[in-house]
Protein backbone atom coordinates (compact mmCIF):
# COMPACT_ATOMS: atom_id res chain seq x y z
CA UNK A 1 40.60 -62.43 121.23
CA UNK A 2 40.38 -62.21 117.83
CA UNK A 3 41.75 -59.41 115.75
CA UNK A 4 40.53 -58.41 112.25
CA UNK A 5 43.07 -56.76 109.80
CA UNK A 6 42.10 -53.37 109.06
CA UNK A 7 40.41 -53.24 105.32
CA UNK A 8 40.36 -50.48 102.90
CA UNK A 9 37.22 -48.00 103.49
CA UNK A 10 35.70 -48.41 100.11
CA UNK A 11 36.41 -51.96 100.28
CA UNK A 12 34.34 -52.23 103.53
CA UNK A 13 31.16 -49.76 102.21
CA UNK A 14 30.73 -50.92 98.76
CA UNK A 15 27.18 -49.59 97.10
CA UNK A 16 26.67 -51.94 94.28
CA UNK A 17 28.36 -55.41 94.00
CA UNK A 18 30.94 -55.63 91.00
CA UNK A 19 29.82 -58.56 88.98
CA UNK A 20 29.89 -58.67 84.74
CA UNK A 21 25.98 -57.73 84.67
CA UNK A 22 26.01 -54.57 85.40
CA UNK A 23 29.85 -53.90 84.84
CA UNK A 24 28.56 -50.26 82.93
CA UNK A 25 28.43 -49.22 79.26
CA UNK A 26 30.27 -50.81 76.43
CA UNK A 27 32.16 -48.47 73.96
CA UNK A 28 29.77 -49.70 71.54
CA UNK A 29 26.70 -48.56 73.08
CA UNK A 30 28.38 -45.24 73.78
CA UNK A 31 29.21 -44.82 70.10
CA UNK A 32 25.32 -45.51 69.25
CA UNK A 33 24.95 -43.08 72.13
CA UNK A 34 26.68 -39.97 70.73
CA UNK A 35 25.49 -40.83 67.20
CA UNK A 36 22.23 -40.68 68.03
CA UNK A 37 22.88 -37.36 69.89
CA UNK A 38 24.65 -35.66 67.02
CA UNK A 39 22.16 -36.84 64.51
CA UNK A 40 19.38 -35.19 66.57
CA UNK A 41 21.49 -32.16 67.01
CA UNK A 42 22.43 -32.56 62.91
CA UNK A 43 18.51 -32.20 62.64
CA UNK A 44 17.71 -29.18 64.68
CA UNK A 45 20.41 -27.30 63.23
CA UNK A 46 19.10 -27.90 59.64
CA UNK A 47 15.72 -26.96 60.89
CA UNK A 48 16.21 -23.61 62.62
CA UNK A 49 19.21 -22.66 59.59
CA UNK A 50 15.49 -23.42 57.06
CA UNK A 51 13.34 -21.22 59.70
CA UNK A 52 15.98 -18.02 59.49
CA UNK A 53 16.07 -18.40 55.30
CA UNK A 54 11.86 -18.43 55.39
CA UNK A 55 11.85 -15.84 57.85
CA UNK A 56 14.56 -13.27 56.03
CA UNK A 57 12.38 -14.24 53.12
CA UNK A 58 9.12 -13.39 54.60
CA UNK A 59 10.48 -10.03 55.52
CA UNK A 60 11.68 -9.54 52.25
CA UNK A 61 8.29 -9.97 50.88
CA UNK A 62 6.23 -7.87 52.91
CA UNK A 63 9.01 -4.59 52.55
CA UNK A 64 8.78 -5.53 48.90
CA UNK A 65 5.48 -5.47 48.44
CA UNK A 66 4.84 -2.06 50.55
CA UNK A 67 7.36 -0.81 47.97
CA UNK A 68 5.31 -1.79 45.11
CA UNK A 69 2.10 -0.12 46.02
CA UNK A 70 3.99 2.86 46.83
CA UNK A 71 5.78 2.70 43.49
CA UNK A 72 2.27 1.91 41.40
CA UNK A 73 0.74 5.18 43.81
CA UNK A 74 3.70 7.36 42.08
CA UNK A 75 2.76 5.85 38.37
CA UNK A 76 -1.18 6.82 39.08
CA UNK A 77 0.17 9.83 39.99
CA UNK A 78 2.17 10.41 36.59
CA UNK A 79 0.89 11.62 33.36
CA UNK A 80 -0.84 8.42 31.68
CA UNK A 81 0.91 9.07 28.19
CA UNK A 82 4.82 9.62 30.11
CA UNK A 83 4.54 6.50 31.51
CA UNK A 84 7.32 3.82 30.12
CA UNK A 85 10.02 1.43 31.49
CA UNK A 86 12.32 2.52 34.13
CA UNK A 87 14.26 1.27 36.60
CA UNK A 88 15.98 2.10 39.91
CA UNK A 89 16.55 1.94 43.36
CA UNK A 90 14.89 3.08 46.63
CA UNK A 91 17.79 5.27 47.75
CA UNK A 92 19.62 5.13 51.07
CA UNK A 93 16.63 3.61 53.09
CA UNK A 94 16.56 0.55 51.39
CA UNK A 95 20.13 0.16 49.84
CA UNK A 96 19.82 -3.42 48.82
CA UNK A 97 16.83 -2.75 46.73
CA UNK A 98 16.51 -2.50 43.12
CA UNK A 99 13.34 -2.20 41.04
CA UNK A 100 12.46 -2.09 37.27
CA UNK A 101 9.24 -1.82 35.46
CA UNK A 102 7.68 -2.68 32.21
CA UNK A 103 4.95 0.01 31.02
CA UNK A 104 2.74 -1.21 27.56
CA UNK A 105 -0.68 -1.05 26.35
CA UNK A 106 -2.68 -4.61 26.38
CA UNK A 107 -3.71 -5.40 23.23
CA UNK A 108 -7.56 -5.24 22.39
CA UNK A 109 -7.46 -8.92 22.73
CA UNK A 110 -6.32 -9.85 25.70
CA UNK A 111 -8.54 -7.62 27.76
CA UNK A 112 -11.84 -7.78 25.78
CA UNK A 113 -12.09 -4.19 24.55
CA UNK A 114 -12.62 -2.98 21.35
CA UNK A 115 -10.29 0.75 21.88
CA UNK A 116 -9.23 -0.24 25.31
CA UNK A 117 -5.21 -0.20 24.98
CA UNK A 118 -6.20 3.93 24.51
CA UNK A 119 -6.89 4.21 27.88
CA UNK A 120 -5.27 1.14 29.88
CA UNK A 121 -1.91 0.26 30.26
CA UNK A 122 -0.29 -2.78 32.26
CA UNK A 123 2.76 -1.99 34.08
CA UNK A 124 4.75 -4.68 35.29
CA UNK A 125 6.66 -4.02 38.77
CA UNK A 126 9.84 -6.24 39.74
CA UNK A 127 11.58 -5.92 42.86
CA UNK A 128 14.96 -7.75 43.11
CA UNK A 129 17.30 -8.11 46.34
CA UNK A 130 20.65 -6.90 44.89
CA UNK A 131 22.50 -8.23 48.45
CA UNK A 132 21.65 -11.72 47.92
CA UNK A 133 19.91 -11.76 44.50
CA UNK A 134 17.93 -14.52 45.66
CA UNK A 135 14.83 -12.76 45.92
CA UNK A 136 12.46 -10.88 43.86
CA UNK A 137 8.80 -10.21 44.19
CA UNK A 138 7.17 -9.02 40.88
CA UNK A 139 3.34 -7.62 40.66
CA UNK A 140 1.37 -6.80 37.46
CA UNK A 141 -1.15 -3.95 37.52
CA UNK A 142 -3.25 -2.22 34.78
CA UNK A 143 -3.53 1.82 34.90
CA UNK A 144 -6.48 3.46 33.86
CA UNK A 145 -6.49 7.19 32.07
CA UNK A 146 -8.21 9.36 33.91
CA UNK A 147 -10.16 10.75 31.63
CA UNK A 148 -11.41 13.77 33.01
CA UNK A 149 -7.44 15.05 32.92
CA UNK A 150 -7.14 13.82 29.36
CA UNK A 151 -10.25 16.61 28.47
């Protein structure tokens, strides 16, 4: 009777054959591996950090613009011949926000009537973001006397 030696267990149940084809992965290709990873991650971060900057921009320009018309609603609301450059903030709601306006009469010229700058004036509206001072959002609107107050 013949008797075998006893042989390691993993030496025995083997699932793959160890030859130099498929030996695994080289450092080389592993390098090219986790560059490629990194770059793709590189990418996506860049991306989303561009998104957040549109986005806090975005929301800076539709609060800025509410303020605007609210601001131009208090100049119609004014005496036409008080009206003149000021500036300011919009208190402790919006404390990052400055504003400053620019009140003068067109000149004849540059609207096309003869007497006009009597009863029109262009206010100029700029809103600036004092936290970053990257943003501003600026509007130009022309006021018209009422005249039945001026009788």
């Amino acid at each position: 009777m013949w008797i075998q030696p006893q042989q390691h267990f993993f030496a025995r149940h083997r699932a793959l054959p160890v030859c130099a084809d498929n030996a695994g992965f080289s450092l080389f290709e592993l390098l090219v591996a986790i560059t490629l990873i990194a770059l793709t991650f590189l990418t996506l971060f860049g991306i989303q950090a561009d998104n957040v900057g549109r986005a806090e921009e975005a929301r800076f320009q539709a609060l800025a613009s509410r303020l605007a018309q609210q601001k131009l609603v208090e100049y119609n609301l004014q005496d036409f011949t008080s009206l003149a450059d000021e500036s300011g903030n919009f208190g402790p709601e919006y404390p990052g926000l400055h504003w400053q306006s620019r009140v003068h009469a067109p000149s004849d010229e540059a609207i096309g009537l003869a007497g006009g700058s009597s009863w029109l004036k262009q206010v100029e509206l700029s809103i600036q973001s004092t936290d970053a001072g990257r943003y501003e959002y600026t509007v130009r609107s022309l006021l018209v006397r009422n005249m039945e107050a001026a009788r």
